[in-house]
Protein backbone atom coordinates (compact mmCIF):
# COMPACT_ATOMS: atom_id res chain seq x y z
CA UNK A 1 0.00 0.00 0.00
CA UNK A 2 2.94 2.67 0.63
CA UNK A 3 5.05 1.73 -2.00
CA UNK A 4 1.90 1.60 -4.51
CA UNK A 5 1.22 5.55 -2.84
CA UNK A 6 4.80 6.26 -3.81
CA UNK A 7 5.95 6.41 0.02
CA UNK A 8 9.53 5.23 -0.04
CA UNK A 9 13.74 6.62 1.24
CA UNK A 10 13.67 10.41 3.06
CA UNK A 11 9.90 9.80 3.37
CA UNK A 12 7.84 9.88 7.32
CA UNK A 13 5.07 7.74 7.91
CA UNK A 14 3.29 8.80 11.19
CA UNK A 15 2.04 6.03 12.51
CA UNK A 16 -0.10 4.82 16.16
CA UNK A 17 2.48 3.02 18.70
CA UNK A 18 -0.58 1.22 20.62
CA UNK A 19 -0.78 -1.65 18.93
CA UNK A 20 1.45 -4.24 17.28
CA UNK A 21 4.41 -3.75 15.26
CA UNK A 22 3.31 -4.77 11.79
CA UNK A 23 2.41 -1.00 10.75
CA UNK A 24 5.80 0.31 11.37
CA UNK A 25 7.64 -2.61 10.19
CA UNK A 26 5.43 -1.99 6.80
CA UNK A 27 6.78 1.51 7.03
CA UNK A 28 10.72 0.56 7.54
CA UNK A 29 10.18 -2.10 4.48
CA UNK A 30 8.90 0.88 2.51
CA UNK A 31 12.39 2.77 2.63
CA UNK A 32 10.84 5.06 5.17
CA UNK A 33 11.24 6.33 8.78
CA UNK A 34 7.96 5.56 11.08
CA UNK A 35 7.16 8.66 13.20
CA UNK A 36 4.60 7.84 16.34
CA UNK A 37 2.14 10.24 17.47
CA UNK A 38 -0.50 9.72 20.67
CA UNK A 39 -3.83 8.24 20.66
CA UNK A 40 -7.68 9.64 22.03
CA UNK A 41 -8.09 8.06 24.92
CA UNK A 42 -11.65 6.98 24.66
CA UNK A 43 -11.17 5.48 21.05
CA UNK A 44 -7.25 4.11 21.49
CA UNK A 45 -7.04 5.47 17.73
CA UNK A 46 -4.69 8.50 16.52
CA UNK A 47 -5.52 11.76 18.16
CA UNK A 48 -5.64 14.34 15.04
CA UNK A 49 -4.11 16.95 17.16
CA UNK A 50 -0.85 14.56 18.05
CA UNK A 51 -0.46 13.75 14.68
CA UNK A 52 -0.36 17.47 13.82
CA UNK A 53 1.91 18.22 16.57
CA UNK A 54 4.64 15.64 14.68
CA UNK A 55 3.73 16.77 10.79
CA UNK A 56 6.92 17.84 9.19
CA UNK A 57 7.95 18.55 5.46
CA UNK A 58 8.63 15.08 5.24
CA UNK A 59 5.73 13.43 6.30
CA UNK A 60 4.54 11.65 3.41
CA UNK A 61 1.42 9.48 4.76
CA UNK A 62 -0.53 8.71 8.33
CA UNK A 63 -1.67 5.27 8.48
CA UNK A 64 -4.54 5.07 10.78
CA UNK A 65 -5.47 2.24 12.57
CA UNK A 66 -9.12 1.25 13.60
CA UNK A 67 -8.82 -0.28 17.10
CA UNK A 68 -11.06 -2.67 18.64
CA UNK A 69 -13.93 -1.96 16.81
CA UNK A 70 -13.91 1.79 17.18
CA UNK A 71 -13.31 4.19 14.61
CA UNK A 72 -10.32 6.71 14.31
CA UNK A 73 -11.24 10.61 13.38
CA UNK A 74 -10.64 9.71 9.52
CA UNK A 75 -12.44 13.29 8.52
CA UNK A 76 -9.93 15.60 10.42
CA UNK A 77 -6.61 13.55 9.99
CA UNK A 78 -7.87 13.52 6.08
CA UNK A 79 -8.58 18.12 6.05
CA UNK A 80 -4.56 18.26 7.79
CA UNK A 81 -3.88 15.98 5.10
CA UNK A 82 -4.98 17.96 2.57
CA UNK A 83 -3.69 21.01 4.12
CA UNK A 84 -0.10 19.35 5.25
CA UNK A 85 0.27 17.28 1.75
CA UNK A 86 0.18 14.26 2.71
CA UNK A 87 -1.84 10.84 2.61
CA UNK A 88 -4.20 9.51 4.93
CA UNK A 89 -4.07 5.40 4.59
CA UNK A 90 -7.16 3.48 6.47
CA UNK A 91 -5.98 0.02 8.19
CA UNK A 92 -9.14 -1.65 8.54
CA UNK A 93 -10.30 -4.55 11.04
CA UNK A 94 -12.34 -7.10 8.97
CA UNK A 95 -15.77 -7.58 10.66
CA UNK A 96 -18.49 -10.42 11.70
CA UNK A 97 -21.68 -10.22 9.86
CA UNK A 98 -24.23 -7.63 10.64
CA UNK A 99 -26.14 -9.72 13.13
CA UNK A 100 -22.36 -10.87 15.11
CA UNK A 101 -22.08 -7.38 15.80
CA UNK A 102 -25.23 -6.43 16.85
CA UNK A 103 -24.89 -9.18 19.32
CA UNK A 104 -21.78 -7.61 20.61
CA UNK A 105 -23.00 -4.60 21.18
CA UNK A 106 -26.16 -5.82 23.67
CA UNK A 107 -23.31 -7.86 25.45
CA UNK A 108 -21.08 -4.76 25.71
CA UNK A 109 -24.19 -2.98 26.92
CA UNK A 110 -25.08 -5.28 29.72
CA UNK A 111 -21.29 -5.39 30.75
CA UNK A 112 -21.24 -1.70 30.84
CA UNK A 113 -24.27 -1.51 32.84
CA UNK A 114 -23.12 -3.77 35.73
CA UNK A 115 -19.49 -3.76 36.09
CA UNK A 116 -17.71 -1.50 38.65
CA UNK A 117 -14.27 -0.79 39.82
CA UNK A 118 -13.44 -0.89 36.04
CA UNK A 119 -13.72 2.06 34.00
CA UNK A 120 -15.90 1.00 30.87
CA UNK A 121 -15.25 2.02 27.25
CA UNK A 122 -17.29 4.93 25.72
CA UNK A 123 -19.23 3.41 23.33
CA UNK A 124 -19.28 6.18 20.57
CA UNK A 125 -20.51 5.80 16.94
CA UNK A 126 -20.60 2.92 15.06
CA UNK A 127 -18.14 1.37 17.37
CA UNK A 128 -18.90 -2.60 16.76
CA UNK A 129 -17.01 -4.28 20.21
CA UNK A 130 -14.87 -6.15 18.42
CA UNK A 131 -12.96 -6.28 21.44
CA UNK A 132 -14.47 -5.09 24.60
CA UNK A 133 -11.54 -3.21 26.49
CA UNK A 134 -11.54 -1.74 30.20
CA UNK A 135 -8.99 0.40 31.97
CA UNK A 136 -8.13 -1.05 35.47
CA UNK A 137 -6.41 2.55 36.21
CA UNK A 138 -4.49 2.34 39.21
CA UNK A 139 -0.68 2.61 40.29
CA UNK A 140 0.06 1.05 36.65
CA UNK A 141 0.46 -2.20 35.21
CA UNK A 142 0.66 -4.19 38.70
CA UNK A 143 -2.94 -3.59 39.03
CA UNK A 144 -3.98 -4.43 35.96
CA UNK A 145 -1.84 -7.60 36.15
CA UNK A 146 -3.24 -8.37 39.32
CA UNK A 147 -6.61 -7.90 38.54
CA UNK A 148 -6.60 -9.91 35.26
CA UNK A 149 -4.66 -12.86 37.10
CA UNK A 150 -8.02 -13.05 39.74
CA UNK A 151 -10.24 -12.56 36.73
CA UNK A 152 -8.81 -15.61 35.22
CA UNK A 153 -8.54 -17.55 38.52
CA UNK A 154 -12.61 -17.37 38.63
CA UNK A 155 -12.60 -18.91 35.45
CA UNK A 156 -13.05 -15.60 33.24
CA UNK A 157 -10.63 -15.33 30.22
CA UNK A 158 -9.58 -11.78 29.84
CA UNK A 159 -5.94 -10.89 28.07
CA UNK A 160 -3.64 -7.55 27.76
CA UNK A 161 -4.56 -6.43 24.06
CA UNK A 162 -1.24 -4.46 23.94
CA UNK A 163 1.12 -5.20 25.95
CA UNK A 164 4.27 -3.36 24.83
CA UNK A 165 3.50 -0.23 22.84
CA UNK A 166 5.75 -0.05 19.78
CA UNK A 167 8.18 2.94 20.62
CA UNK A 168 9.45 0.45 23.52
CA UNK A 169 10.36 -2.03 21.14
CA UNK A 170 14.20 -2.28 20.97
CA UNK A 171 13.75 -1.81 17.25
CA UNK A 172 11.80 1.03 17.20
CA UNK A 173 12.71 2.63 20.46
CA UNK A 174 11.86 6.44 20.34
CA UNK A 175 12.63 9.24 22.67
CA UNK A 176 9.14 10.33 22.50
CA UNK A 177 6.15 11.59 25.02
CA UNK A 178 3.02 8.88 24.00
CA UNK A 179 1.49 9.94 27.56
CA UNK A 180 -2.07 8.39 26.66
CA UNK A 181 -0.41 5.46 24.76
CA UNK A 182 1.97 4.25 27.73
CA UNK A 183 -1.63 4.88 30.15
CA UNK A 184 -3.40 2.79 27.88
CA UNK A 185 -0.76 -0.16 27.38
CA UNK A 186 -0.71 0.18 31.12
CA UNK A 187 -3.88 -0.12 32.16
CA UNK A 188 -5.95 -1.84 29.28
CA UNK A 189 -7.34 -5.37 29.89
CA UNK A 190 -10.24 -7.29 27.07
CA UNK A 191 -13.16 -9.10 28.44
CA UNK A 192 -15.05 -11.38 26.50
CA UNK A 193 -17.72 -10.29 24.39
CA UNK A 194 -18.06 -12.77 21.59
CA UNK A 195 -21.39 -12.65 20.08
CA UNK A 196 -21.49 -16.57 20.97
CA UNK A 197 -21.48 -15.72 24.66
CA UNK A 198 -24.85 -16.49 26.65
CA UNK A 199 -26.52 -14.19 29.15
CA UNK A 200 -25.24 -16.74 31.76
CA UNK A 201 -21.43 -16.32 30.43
CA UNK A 202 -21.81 -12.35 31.00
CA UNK A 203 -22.87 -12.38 34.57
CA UNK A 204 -20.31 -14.99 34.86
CA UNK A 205 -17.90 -11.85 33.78
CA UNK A 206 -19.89 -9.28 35.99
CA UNK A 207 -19.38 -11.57 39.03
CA UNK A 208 -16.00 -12.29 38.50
CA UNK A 209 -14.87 -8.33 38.00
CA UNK A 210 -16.96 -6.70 40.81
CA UNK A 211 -16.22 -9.76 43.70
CA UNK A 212 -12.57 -7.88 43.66
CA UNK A 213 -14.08 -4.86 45.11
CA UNK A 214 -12.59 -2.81 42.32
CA UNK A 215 -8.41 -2.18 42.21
CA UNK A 216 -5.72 -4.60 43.42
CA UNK A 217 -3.13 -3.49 44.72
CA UNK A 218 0.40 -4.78 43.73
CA UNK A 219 2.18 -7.39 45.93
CA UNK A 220 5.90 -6.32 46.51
């Protein structure tokens, strides 16, 4: 996709670091240098303002990601775009039928509804849950470790959906203030939400998040 938009050597891609490494490693097999700019906090996609804050005349594309099910701000990153010169490229997630998704989103409601001492995710438009993330904000990761080691102990499978942002890769370690990206690789944790999942597998989830009273704290 970048070499077919002519994105190649002396070229910047601006790119999200939440997430996995496969965008910037596209970028580096391009002939190009990825640049990482912050994320929204209540969509974990690019924040149009951090992306202008790291525009230079080199910046060539932005590759936006759309992140569990939520949609980045495609219409402003596109107007810089066309006021910077450069492209805005769309990495899509590929999607469950119409009637999957609607399913997810009555689970994700009832979650939202009952949990507590998680913060839930803001729903927004058109976001389809295809992963239903909390924050488990705290002192850091230890709580959020902690907390998704008892979830799993009561028989609830929940997992870290980013565990190391990009920029603290060894390979792609960057100098660089991500301050909503390192919160969110922090404190993130997915509960299931599969549109498979009966009403007795979501109180299942319910129970097992609110009989920890809400925040671990670490063990030292």
């Amino acid at each position: 996709m970048l070499r077919a938009a002519g994105v190649g050597t002396g070229d910047e891609v601006i790119v999200p670091a939440y997430g996995n490494a496969e965008v910037a490693e596209a970028v580096v097999q391009a002939g190009a240098l990825p640049v990482f700019a912050d994320i929204e906090p209540a969509t974990y996609c690019l924040d149009p303002d951090a992306v202008a804050a790291v525009v230079t005349p080199r910046t060539a594309a932005v590759i936006v990601v759309h992140r569990f099910g939520s949609q980045a701000d495609v219409r402003r990153l596109r107007d810089l775009g066309s006021r910077a010169g450069f492209l805005v490229l769309e990495q899509g997630e590929s999607e469950a039928p119409y009637e999957g998704v609607e399913r997810r989103r009555a689970h994700a409601a009832y979650l939202s509804g009952r949990l507590s001492g998680v913060v839930t995710p803001d729903g927004g438009e058109g976001h389809s849950y295809r992963q239903y993330v909390v924050r488990v904000p705290g002192n850091g990761r230890p709580d959020r470790d902690a907390f998704a080691r008892a979830v799993r102990a009561r028989g609830v499978n929940c997992w870290v959906p980013v565990k190391t942002p990009v920029h603290r890769m060894p390979q792609f370690r960057r100098d660089v203030s991500l301050p909503e990206t390192e919160r969110a690789a922090d404190e993130t944790l997915a509960l299931p939400v599969d549109a498979s999942m009966s009403r007795r597998d979501l109180q299942r989830v319910v129970s097992a998040c609110n009989a920890l009273g809400g925040l671990l704290q670490p063990a030292f």
